[in-house]
N, C-alpha and C. Protein backbone atom coordinates (compact mmCIF):
# COMPACT_ATOMS: atom_id res chain seq x y z
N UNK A 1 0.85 -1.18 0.00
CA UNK A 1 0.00 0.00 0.00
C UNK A 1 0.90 1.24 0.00
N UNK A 2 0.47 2.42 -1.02
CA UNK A 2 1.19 3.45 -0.67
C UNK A 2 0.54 4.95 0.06
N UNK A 3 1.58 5.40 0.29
CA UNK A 3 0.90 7.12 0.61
C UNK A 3 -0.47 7.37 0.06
N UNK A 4 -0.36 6.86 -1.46
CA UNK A 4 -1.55 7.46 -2.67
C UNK A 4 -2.92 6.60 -1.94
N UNK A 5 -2.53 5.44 -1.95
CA UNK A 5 -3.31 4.46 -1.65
C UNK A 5 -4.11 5.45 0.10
N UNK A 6 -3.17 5.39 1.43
CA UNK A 6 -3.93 5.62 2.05
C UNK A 6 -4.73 7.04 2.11
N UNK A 7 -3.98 8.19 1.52
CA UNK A 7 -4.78 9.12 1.14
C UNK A 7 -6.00 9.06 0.77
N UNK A 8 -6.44 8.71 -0.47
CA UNK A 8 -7.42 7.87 -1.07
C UNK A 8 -8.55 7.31 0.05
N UNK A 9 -7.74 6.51 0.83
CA UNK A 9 -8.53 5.76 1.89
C UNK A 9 -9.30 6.77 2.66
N UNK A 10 -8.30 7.72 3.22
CA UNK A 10 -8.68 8.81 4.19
C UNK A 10 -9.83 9.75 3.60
N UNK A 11 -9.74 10.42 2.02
CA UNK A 11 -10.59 11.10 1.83
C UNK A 11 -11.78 10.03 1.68
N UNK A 12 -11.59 8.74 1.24
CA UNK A 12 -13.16 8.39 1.15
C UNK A 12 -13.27 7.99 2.01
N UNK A 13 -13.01 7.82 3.76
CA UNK A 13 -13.79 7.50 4.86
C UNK A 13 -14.53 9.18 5.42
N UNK A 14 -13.39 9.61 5.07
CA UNK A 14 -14.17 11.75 5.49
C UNK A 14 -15.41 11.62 4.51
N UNK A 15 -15.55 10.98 3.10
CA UNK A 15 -16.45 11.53 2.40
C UNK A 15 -17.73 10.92 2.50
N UNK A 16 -17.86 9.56 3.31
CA UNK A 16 -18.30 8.80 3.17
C UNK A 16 -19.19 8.57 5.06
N UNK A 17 -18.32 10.16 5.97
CA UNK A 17 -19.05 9.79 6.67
C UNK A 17 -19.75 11.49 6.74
N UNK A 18 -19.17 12.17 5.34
CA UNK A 18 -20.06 13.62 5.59
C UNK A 18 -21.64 12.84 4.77
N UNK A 19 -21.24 12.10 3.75
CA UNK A 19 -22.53 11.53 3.07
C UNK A 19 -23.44 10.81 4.39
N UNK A 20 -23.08 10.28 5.03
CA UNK A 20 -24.06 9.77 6.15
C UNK A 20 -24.88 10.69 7.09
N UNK A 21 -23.55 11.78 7.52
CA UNK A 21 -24.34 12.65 8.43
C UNK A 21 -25.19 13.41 7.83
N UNK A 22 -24.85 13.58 6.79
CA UNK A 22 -25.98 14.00 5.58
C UNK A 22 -27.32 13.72 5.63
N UNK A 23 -27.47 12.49 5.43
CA UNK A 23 -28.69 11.61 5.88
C UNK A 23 -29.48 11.40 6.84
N UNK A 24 -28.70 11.69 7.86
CA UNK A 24 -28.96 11.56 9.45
C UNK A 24 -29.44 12.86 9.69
N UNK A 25 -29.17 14.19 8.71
CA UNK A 25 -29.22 15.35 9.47
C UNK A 25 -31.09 15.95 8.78
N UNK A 26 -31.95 16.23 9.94
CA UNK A 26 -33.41 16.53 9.21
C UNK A 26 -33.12 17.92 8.49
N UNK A 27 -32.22 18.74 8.94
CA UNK A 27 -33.10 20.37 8.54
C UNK A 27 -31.95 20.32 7.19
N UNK A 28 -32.51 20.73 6.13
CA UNK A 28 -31.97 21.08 4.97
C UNK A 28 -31.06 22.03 4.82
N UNK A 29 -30.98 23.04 5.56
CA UNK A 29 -29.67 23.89 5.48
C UNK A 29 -28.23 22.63 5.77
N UNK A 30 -28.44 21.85 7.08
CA UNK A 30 -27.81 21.32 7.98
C UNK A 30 -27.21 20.26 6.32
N UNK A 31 -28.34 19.55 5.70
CA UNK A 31 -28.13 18.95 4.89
C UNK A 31 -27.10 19.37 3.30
N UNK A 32 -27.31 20.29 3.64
CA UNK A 32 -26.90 21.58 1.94
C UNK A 32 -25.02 21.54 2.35
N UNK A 33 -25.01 22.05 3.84
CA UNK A 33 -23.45 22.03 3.96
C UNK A 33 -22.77 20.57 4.06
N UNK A 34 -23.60 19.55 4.73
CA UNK A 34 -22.51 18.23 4.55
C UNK A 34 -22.15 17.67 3.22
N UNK A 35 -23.44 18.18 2.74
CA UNK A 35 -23.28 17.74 0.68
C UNK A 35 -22.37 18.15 0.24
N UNK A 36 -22.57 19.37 0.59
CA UNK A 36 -21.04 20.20 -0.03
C UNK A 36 -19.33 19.50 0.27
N UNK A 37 -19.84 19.33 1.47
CA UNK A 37 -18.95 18.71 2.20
C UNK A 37 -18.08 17.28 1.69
N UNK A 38 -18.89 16.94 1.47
CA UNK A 38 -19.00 15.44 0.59
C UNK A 38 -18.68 15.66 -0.63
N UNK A 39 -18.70 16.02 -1.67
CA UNK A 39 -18.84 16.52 -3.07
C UNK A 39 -16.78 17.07 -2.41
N UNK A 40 -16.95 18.00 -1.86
CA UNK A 40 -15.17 18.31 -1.77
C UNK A 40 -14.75 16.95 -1.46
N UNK A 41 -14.74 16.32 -0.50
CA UNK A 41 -13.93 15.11 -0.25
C UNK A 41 -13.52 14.20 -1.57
N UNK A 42 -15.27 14.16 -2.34
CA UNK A 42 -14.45 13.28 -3.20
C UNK A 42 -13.43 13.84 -4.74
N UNK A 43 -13.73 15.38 -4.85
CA UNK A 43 -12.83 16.14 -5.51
C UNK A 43 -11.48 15.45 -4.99
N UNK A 44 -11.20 15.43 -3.86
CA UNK A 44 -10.35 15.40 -3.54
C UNK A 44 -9.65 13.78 -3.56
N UNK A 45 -9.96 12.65 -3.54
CA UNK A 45 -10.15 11.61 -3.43
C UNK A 45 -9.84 11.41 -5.29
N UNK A 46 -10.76 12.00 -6.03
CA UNK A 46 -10.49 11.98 -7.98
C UNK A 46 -9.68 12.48 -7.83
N UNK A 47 -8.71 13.25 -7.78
CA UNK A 47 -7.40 14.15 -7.63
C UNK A 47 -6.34 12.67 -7.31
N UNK A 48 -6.15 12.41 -6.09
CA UNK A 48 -5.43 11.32 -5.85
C UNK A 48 -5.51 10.12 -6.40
N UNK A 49 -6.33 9.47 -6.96
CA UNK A 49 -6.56 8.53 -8.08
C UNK A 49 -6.22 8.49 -9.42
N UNK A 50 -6.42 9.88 -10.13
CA UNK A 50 -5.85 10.35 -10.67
C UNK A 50 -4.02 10.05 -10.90
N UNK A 51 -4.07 10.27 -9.81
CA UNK A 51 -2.52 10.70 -9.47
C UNK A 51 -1.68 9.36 -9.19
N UNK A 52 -2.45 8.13 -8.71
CA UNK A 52 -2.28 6.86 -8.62
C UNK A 52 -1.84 6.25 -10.16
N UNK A 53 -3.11 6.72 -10.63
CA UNK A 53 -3.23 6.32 -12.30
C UNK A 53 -1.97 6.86 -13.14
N UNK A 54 -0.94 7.77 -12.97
CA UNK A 54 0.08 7.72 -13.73
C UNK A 54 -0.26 9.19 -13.89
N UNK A 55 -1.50 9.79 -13.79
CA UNK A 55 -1.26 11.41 -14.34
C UNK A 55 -1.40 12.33 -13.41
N UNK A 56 -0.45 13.68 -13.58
CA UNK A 56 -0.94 14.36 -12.79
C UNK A 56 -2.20 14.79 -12.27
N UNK A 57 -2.59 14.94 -10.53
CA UNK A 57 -4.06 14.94 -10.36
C UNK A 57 -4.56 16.04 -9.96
N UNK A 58 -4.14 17.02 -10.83
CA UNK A 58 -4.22 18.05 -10.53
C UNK A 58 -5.82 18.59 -9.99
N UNK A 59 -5.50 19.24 -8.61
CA UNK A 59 -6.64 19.73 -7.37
C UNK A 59 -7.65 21.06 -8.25
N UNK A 60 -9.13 20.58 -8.46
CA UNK A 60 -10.12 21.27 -8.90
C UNK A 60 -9.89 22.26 -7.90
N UNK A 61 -10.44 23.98 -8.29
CA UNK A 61 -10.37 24.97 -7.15
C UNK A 61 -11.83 24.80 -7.00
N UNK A 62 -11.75 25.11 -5.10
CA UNK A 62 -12.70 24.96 -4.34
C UNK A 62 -13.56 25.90 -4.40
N UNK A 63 -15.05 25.87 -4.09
CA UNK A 63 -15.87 26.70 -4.26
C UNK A 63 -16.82 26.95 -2.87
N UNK A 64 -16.06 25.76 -2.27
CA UNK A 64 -16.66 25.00 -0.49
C UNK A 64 -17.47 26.79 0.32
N UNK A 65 -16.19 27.49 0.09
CA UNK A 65 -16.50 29.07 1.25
C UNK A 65 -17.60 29.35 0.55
N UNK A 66 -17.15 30.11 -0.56
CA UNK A 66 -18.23 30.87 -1.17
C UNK A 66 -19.91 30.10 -1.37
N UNK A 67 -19.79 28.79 -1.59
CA UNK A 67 -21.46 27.96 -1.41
C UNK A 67 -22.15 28.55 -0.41
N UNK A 68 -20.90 27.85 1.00
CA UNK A 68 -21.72 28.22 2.26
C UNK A 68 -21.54 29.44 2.78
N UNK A 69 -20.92 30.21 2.13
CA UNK A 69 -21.36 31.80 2.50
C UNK A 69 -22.77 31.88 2.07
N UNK A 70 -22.65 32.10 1.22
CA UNK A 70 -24.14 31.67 0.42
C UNK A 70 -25.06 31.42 1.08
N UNK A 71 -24.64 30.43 1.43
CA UNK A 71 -26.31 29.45 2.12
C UNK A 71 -25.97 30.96 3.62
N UNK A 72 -25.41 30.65 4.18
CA UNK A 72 -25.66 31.02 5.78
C UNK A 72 -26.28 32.85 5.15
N UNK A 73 -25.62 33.29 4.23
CA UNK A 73 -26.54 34.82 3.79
C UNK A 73 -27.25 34.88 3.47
N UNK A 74 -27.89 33.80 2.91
CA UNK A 74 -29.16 33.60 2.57
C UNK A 74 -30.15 33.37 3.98
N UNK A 75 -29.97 32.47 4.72
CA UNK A 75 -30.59 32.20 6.26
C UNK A 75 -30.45 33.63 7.10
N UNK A 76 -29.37 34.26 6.92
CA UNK A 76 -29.57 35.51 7.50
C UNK A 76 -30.36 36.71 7.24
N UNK A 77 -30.40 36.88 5.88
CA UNK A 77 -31.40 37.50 5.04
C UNK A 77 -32.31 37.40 5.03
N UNK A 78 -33.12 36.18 5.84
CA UNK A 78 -34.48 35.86 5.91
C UNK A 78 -35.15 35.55 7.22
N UNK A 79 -33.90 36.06 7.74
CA UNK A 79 -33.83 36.39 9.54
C UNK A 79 -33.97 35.35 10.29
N UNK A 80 -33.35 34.24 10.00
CA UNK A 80 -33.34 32.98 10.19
C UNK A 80 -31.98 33.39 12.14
N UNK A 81 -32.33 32.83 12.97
CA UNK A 81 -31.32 32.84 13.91
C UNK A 81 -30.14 31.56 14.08
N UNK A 82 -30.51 30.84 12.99
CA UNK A 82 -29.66 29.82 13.26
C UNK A 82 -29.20 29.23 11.66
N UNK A 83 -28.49 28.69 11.60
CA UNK A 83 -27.95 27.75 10.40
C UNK A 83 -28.44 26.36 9.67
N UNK A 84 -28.99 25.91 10.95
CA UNK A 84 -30.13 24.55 11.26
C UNK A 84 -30.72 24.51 12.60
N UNK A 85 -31.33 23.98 12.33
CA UNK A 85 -32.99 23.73 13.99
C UNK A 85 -32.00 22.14 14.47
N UNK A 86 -31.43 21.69 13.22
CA UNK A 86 -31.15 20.05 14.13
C UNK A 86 -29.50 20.12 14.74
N UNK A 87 -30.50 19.91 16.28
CA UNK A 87 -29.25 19.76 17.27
C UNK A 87 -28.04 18.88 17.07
N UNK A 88 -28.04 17.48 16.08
CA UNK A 88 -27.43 17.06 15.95
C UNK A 88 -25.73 17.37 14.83
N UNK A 89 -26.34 18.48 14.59
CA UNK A 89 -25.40 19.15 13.67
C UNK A 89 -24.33 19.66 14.10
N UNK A 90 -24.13 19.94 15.58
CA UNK A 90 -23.30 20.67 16.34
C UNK A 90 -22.66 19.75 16.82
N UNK A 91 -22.58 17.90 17.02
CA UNK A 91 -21.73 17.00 17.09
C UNK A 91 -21.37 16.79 15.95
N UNK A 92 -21.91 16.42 14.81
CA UNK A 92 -21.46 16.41 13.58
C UNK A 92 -20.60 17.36 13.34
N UNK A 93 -20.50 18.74 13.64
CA UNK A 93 -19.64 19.32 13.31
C UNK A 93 -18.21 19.52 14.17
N UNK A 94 -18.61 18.88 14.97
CA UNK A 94 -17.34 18.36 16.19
C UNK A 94 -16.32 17.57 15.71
N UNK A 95 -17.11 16.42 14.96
CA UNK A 95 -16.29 15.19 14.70
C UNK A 95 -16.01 15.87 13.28
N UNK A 96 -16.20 16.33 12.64
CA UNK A 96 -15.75 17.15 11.38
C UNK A 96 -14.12 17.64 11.70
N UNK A 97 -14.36 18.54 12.70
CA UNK A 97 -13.36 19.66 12.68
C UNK A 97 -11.70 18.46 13.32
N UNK A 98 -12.47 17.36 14.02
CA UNK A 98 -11.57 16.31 14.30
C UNK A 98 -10.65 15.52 13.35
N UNK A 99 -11.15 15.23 12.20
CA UNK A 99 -11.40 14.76 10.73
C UNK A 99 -10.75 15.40 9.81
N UNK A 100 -10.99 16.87 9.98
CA UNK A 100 -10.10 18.08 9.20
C UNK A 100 -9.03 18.17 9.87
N UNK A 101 -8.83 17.83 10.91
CA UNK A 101 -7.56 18.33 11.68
C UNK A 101 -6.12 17.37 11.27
N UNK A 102 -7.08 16.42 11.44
CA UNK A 102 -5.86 14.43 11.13
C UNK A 102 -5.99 14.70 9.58
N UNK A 103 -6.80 14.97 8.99
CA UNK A 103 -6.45 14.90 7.42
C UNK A 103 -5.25 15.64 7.05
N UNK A 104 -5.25 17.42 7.36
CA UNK A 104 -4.33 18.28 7.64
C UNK A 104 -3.18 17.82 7.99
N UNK A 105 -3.02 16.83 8.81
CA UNK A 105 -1.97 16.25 9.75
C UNK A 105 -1.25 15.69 8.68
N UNK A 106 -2.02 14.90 7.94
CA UNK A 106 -1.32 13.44 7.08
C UNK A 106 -0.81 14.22 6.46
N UNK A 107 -1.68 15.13 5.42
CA UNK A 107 -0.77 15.83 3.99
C UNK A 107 0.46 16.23 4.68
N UNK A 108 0.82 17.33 5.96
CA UNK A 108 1.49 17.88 5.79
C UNK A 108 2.89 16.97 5.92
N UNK A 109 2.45 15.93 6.61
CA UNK A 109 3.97 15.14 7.31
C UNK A 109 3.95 14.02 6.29
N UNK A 110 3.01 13.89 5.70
CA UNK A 110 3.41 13.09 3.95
C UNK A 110 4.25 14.01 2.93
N UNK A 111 3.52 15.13 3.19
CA UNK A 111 4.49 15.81 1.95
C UNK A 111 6.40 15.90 2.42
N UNK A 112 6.05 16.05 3.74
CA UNK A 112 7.45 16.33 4.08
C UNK A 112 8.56 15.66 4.09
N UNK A 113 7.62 14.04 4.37
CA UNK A 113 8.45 13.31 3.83
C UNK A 113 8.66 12.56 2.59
N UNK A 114 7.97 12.50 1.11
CA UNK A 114 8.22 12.22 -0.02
C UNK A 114 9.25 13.13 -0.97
N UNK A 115 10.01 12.35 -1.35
CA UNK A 115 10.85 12.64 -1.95
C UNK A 115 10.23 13.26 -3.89
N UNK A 116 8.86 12.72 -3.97
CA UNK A 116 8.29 12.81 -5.27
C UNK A 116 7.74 14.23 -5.47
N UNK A 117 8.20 15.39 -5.92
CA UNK A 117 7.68 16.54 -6.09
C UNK A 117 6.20 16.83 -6.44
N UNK A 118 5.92 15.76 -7.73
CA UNK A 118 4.25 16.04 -7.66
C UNK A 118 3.32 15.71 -7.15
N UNK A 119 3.67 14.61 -5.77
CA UNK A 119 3.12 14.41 -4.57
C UNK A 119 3.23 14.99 -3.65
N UNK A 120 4.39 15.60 -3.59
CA UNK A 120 4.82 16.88 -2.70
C UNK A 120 3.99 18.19 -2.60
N UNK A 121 3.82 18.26 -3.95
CA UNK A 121 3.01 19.58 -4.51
C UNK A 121 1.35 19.28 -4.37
N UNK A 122 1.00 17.85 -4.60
CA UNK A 122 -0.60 17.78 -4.23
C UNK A 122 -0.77 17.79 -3.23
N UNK A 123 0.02 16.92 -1.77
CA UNK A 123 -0.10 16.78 -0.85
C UNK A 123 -0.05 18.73 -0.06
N UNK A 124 0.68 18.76 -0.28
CA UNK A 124 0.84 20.63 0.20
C UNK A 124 -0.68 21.07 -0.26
N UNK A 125 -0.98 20.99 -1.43
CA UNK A 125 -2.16 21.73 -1.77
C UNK A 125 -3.42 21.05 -0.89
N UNK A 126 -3.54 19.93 -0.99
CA UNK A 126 -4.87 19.31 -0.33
C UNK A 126 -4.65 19.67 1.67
N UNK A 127 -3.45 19.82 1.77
CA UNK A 127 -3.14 20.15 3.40
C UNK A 127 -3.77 21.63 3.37
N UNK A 128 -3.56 22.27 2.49
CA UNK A 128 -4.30 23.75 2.85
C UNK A 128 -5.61 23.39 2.60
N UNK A 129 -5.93 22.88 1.75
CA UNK A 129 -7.51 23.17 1.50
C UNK A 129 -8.30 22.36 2.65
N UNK A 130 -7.08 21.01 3.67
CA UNK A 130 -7.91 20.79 4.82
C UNK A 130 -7.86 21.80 5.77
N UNK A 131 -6.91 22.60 5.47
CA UNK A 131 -6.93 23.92 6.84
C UNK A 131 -7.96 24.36 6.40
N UNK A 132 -8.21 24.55 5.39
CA UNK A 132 -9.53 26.08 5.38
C UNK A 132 -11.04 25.12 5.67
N UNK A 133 -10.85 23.83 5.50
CA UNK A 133 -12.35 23.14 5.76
C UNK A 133 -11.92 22.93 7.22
N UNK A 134 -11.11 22.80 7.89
CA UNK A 134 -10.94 22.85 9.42
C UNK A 134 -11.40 24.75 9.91
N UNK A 135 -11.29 25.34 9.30
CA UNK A 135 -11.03 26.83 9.51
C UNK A 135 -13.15 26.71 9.24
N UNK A 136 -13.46 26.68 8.30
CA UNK A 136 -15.04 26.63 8.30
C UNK A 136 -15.66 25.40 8.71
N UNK A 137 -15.49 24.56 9.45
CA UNK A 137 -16.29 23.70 10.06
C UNK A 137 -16.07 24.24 11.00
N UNK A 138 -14.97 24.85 11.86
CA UNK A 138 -14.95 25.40 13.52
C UNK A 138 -15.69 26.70 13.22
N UNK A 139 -15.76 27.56 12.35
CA UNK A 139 -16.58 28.41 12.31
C UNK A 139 -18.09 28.32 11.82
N UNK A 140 -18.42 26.81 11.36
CA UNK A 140 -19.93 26.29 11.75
C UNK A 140 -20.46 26.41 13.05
N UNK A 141 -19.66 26.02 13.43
CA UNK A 141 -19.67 25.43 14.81
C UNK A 141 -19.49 26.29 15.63
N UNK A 142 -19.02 27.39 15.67
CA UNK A 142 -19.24 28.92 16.45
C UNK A 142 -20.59 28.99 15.74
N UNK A 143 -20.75 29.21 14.95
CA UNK A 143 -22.21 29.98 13.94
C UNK A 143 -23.44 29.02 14.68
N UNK A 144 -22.84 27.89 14.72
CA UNK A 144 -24.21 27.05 15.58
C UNK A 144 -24.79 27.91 16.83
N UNK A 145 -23.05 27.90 17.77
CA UNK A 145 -23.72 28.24 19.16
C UNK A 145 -23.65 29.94 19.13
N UNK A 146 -23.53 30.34 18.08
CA UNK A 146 -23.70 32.32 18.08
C UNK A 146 -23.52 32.75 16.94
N UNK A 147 -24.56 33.01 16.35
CA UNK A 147 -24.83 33.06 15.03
C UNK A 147 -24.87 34.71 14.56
N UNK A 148 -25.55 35.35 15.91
CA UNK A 148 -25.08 36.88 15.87
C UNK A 148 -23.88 37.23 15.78
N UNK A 149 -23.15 36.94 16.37
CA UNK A 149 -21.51 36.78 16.09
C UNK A 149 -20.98 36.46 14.98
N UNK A 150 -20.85 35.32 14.46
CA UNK A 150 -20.65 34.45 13.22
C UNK A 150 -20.86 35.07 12.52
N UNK A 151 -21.67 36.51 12.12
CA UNK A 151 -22.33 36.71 11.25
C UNK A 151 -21.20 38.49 10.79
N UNK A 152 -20.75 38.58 11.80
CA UNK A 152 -20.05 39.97 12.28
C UNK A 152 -18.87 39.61 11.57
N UNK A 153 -18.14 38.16 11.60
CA UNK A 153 -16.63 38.25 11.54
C UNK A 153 -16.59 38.38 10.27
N UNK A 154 -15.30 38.89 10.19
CA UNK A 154 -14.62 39.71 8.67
C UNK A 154 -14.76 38.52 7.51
N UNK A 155 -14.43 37.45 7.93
CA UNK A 155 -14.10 36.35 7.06
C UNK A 155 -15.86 35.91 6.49
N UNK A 156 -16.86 35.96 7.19
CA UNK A 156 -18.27 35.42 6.24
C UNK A 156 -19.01 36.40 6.52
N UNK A 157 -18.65 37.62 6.99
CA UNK A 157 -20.06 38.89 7.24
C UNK A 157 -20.29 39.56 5.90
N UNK A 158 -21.89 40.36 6.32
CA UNK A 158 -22.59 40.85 5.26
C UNK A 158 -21.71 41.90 4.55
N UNK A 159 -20.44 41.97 4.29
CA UNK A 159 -19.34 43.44 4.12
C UNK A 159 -20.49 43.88 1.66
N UNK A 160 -19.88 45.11 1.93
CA UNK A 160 -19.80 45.15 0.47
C UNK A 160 -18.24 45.03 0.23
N UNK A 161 -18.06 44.62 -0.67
CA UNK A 161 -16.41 44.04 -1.29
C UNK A 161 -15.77 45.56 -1.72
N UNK A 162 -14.84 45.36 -1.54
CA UNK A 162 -13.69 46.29 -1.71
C UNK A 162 -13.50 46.84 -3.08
């Protein structure tokens, strides 16, 4: 088994358990972000297969922020106080940010140690893009328990653009 191989493994157990909580989760907002959620993993997962397969696997750019900006401005706009009604979303998003953290983990101390540059170079890239899904699942997860807040910070508030 290699690096490629357990990578692979890793994004399709992340993708495979945002698709569940998916299922599990009643309120449709709650449902809209694990999809999303899911849909990146396995971007990410075709990227490394790809890359198994002999060609470069080169990483689709993410669209993950801007969706769920989206969605949560939209819920705010319609004076919604919360993101989802289902309580269960706020463990789900626990074990998420757990998930993003060890994924983060692997790329970075895989890349550091392969000697193969264009594994070097995917692995680096997919390690950031788990920081920023670690960076917005913990800021779900503020937005769960303070959504007035959540709504203020620079990074997803109502701003007009520069």
């Amino acid at each position: 088994m290699t690096i490629l191989d357990d990578a692979i493994g890793l994004e399709e157990r992340a993708r495979a358990y945002y698709a569940e909580a998916a299922r599990r989760v009643t309120d449709p907002s709650g449902k809209k972000i694990l999809d999303l959620l899911t849909k990146e993993e396995a971007l990410h997962a075709e990227a490394l297969a790809k890359m198994k397969a002999g060609s470069y696997g080169e990483l689709a750019g993410s669209t993950l922020l801007q969706d769920i900006r989206g969605l949560v401005e939209g819920a705010v706009k319609k004076g919604k106080d919360a993101i989802s009604s289902d309580g269960s979303l706020r463990e789900i998003l626990q074990k998420a940010m757990e998930t993003e953290r060890a994924t983060k983990r692997f790329y970075e101390e895989k890349a550091a140690s392969t000697d193969d540059e264009k594994v070097k170079d995917l692995f680096s890239k997919l390690a950031r893009q788990e920081a920023s899904h670690y960076l917005l699942v913990s800021s779900l997860a503020e937005y769960f328990d303070r959504p007035a807040e959540w709504v203020e910070s620079a990074e997803f508030g109502l701003r007009p653009e520069y």
